[in-house]
N, C-alpha and C. Protein backbone atom coordinates (compact mmCIF):
# COMPACT_ATOMS: atom_id res chain seq x y z
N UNK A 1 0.82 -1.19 0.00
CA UNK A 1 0.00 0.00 0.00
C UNK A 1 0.87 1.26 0.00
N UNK A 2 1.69 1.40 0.72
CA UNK A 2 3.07 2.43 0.62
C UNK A 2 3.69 2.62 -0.31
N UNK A 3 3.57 1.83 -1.39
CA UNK A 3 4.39 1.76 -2.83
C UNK A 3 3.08 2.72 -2.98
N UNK A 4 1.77 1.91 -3.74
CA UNK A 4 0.79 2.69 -4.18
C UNK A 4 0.26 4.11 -3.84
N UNK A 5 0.61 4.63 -2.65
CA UNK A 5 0.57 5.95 -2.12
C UNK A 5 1.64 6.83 -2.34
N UNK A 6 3.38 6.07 -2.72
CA UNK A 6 4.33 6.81 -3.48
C UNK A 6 4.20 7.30 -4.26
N UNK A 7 3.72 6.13 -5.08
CA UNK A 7 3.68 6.28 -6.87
C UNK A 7 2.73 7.53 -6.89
N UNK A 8 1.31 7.39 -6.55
CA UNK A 8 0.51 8.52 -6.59
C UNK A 8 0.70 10.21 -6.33
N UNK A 9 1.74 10.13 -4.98
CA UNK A 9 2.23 11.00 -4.74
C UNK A 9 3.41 11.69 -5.83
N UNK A 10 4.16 10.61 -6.07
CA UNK A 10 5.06 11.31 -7.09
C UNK A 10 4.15 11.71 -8.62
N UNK A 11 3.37 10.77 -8.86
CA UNK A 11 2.56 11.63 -10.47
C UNK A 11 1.64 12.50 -9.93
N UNK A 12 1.19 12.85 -8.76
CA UNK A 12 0.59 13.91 -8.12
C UNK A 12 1.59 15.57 -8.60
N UNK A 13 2.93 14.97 -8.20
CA UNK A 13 4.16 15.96 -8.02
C UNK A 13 4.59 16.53 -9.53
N UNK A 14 4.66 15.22 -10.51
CA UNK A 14 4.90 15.55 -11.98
C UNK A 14 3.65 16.19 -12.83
N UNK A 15 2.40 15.73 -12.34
CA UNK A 15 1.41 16.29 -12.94
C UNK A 15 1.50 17.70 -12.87
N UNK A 16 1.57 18.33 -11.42
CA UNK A 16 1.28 19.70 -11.29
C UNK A 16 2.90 19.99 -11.80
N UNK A 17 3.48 19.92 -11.80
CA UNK A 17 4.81 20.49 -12.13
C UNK A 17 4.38 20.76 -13.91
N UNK A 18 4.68 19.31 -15.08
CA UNK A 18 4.14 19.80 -16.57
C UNK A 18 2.94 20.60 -16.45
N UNK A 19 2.06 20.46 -15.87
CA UNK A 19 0.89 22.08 -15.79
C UNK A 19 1.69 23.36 -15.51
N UNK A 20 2.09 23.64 -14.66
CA UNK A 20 2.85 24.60 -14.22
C UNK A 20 3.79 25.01 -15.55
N UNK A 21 4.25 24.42 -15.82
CA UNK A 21 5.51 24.86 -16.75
C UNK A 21 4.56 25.01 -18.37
N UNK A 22 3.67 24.56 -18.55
CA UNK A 22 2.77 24.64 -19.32
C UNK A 22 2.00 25.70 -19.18
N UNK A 23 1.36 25.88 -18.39
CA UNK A 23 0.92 27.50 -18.27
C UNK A 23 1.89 28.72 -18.87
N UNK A 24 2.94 28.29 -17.95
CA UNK A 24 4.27 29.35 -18.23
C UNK A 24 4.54 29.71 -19.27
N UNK A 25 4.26 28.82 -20.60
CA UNK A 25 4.78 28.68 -22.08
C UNK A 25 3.30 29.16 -22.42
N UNK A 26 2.48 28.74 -22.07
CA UNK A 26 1.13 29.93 -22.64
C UNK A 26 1.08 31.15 -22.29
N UNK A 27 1.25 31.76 -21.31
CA UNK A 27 1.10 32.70 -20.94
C UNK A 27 2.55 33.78 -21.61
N UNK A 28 3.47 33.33 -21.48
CA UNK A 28 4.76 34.19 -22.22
C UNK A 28 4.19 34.05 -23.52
N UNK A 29 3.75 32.70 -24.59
CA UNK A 29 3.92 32.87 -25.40
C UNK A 29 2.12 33.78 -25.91
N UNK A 30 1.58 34.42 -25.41
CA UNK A 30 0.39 34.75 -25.42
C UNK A 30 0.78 36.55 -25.23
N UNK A 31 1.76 36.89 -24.04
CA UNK A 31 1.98 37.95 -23.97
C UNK A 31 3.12 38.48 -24.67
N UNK A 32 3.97 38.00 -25.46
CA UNK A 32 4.89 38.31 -26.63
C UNK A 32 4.24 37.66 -27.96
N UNK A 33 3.37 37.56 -28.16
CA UNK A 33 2.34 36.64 -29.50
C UNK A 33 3.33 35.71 -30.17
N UNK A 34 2.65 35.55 -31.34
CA UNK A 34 3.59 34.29 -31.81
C UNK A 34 5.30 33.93 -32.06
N UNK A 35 6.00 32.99 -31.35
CA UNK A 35 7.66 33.38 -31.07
C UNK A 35 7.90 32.91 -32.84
N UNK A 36 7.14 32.36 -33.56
CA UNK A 36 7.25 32.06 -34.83
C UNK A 36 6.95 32.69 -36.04
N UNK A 37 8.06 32.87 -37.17
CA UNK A 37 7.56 33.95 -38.42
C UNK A 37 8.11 32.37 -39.36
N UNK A 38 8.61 31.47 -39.25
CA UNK A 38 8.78 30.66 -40.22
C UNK A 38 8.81 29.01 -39.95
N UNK A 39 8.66 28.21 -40.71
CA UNK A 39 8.41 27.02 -40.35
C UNK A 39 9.88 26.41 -39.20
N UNK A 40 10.86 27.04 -39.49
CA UNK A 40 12.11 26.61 -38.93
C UNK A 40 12.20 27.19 -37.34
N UNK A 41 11.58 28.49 -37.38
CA UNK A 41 11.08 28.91 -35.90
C UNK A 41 9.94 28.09 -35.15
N UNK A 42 9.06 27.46 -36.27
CA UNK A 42 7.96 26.91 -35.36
C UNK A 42 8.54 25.54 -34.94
N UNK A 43 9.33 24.81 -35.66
CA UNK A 43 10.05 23.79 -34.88
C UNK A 43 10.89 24.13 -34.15
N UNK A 44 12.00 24.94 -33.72
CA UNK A 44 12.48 25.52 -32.52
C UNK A 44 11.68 25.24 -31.36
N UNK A 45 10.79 25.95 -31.56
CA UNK A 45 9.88 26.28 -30.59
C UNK A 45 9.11 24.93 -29.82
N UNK A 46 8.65 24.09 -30.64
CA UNK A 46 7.91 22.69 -30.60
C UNK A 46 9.15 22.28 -29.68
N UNK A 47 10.65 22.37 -30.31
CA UNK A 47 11.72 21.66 -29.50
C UNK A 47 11.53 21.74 -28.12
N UNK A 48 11.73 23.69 -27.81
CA UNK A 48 11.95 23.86 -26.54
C UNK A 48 10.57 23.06 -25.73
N UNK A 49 9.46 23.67 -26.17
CA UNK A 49 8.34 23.04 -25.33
C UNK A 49 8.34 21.39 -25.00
N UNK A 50 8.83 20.52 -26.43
CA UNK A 50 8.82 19.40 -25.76
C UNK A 50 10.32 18.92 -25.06
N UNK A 51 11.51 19.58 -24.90
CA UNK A 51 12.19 19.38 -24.74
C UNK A 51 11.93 19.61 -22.59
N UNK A 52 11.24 20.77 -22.87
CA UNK A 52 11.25 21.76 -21.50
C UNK A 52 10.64 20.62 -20.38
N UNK A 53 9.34 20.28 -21.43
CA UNK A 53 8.58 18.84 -20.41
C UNK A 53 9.41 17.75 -20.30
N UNK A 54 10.11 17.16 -21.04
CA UNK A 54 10.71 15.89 -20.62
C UNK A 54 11.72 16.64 -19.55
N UNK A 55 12.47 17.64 -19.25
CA UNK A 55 12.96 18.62 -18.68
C UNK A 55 12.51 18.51 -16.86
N UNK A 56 11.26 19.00 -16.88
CA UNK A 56 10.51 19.32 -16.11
C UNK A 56 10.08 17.64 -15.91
N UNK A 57 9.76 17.06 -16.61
CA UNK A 57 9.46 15.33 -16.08
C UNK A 57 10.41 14.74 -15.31
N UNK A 58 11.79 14.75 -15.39
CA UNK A 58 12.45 14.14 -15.06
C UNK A 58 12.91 15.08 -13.45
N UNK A 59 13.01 16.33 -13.69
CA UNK A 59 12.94 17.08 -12.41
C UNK A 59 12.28 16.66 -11.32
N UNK A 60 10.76 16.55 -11.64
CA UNK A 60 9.67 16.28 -11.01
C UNK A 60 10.02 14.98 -10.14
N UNK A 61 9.79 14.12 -11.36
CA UNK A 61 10.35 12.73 -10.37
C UNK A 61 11.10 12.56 -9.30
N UNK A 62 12.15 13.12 -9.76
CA UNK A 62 13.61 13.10 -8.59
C UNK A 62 13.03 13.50 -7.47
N UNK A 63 12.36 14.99 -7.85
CA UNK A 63 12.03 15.82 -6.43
C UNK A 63 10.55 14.56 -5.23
N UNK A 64 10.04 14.50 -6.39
CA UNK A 64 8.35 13.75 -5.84
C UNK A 64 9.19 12.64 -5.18
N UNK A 65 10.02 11.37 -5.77
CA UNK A 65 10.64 10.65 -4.81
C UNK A 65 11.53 10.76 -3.88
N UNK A 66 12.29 11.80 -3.98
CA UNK A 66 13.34 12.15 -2.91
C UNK A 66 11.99 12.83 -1.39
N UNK A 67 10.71 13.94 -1.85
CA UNK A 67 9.92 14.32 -1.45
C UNK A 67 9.21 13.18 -0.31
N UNK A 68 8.69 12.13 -1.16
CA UNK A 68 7.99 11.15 -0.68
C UNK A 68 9.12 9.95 0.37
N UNK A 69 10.08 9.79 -0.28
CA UNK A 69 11.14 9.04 1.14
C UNK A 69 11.40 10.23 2.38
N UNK A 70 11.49 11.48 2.61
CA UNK A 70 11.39 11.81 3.72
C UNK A 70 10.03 12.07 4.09
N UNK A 71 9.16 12.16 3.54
CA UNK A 71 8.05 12.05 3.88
C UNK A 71 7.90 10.40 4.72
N UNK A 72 7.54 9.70 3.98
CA UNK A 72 7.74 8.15 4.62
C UNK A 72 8.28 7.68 5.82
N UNK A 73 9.29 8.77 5.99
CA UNK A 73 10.07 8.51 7.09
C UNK A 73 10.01 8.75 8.30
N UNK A 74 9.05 9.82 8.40
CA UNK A 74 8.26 10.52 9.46
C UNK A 74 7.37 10.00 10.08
N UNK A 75 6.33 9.00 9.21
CA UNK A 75 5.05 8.27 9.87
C UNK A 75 5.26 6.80 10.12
């Protein structure tokens, strides 16, 4: 049951984290309008965003499990 309450906890941790960083990229890219004038900019751009999430995925994790073992450790 402690595994199953990790796991949850950590995609609890990655979920809101890619939202978060997802907002971030709407909202900049909404208040400077489009970062693209040519097809070679619009793949740039596709890069960073999907680059930023696997980015931010792998962050997440580390933090949500490192998060959740001192958590664990307490109760």
């Amino acid at each position: 049951m402690n595994f199953i309450k990790g796991a949850l906890f950590v995609l609890l941790i990655i979920a809101l984290a890619v939202g978060g960083f997802n907002l971030v990229f709407i909202a900049v890219g909404n208040y400077f309008g489009p970062f693209y004038e040519s097809e070679a900019d619009q793949s740039r751009n596709f890069a960073i965003w999907l680059f930023g999430n696997v980015g931010v995925v792998i962050i997440a994790t580390a933090v949500g499990v490192l998060w959740n073992r001192r958590r664990s450790r307490r109760f």
